[in-house]
Protein backbone atom coordinates (compact mmCIF):
# COMPACT_ATOMS: atom_id res chain seq x y z
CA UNK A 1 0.00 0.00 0.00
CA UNK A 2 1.49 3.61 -0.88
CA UNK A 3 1.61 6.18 1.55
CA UNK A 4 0.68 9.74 0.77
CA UNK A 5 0.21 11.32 4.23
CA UNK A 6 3.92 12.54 4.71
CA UNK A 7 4.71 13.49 1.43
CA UNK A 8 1.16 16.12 1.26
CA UNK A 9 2.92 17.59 4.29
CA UNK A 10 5.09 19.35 1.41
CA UNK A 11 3.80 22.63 -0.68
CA UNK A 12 3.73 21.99 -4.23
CA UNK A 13 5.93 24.69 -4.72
CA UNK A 14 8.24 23.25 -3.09
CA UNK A 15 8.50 19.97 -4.26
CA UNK A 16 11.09 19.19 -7.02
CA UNK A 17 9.60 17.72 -10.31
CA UNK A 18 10.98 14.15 -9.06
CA UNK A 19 9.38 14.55 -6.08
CA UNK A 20 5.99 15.81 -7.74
CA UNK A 21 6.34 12.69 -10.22
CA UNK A 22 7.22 10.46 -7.30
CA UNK A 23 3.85 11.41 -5.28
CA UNK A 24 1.71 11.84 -8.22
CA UNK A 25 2.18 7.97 -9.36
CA UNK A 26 2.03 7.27 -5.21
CA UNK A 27 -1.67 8.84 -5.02
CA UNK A 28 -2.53 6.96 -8.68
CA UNK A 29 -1.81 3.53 -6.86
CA UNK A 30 -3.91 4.56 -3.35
CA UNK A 31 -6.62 5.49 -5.87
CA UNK A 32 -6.73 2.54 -8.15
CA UNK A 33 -6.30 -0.37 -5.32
CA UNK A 34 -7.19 1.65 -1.72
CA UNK A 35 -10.64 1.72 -0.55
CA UNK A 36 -11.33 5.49 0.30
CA UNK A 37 -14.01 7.90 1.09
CA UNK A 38 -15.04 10.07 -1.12
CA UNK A 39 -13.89 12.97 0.66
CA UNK A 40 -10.09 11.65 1.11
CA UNK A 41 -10.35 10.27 -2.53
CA UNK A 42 -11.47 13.94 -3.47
CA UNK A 43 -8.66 15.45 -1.37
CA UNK A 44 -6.28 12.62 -3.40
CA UNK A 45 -7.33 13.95 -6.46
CA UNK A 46 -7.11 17.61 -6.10
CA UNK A 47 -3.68 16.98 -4.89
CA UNK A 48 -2.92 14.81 -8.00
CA UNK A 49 -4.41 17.21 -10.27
CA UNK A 50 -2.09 20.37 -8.43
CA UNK A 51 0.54 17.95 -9.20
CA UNK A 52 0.22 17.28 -12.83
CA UNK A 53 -0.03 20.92 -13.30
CA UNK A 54 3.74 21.58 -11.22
CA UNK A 55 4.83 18.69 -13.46
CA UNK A 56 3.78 19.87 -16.41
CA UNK A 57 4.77 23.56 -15.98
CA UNK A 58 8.34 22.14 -15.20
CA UNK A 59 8.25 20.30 -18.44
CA UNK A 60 6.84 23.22 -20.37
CA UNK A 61 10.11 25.66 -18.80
CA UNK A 62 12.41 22.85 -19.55
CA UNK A 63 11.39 22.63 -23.35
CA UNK A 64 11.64 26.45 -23.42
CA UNK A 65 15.66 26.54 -21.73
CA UNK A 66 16.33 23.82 -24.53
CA UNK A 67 14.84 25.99 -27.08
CA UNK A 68 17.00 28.40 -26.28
CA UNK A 69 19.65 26.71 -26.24
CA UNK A 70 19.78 25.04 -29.58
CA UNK A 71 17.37 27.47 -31.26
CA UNK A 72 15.05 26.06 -34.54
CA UNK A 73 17.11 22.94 -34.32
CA UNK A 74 14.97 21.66 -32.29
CA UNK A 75 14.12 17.95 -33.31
CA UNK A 76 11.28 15.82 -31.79
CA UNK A 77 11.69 12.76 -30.52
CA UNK A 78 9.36 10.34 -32.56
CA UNK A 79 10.20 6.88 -33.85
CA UNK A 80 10.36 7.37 -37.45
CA UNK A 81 7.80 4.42 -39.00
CA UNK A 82 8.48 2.51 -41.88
């Protein structure tokens, strides 16, 4: 069973995108496999969904610094198909 107690101790805005990742997949496992009430699974998901948004705005700066860095250059990273 995964805990999320200690780690919602934490703001948001403080917690690195590893550690946002990390507690994000944590309250997707007490979701999918803990019985809850609906207002702690509520309270799980709010938290979850203030997560993805951290994570995402991380990813979202990161993208822009590499931007910058190598300009129009840019190349995605999709498996060519043949």
């Amino acid at each position: 069973m995964a805990k999320t107690k200690s780690a919602t101790q934490k703001s948001i805005e403080d917690l690195t995108y590893e550690e946002a990742l990390a507690e994000l997949e944590s309250i997707v496992e007490v979701l999918e496999t803990d019985q809850k009430s609906l207002e702690e699974a509520m309270r799980l998901f709010e938290r979850g969904q203030a997560l993805i948004k951290k994570c995402g705005a991380e990813l979202e700066s990161a993208q822009l610094k590499i931007q910058k860095i190598v300009g129009d250059s840019l190349v995605n990273f999709e498996e060519e198909s043949e």
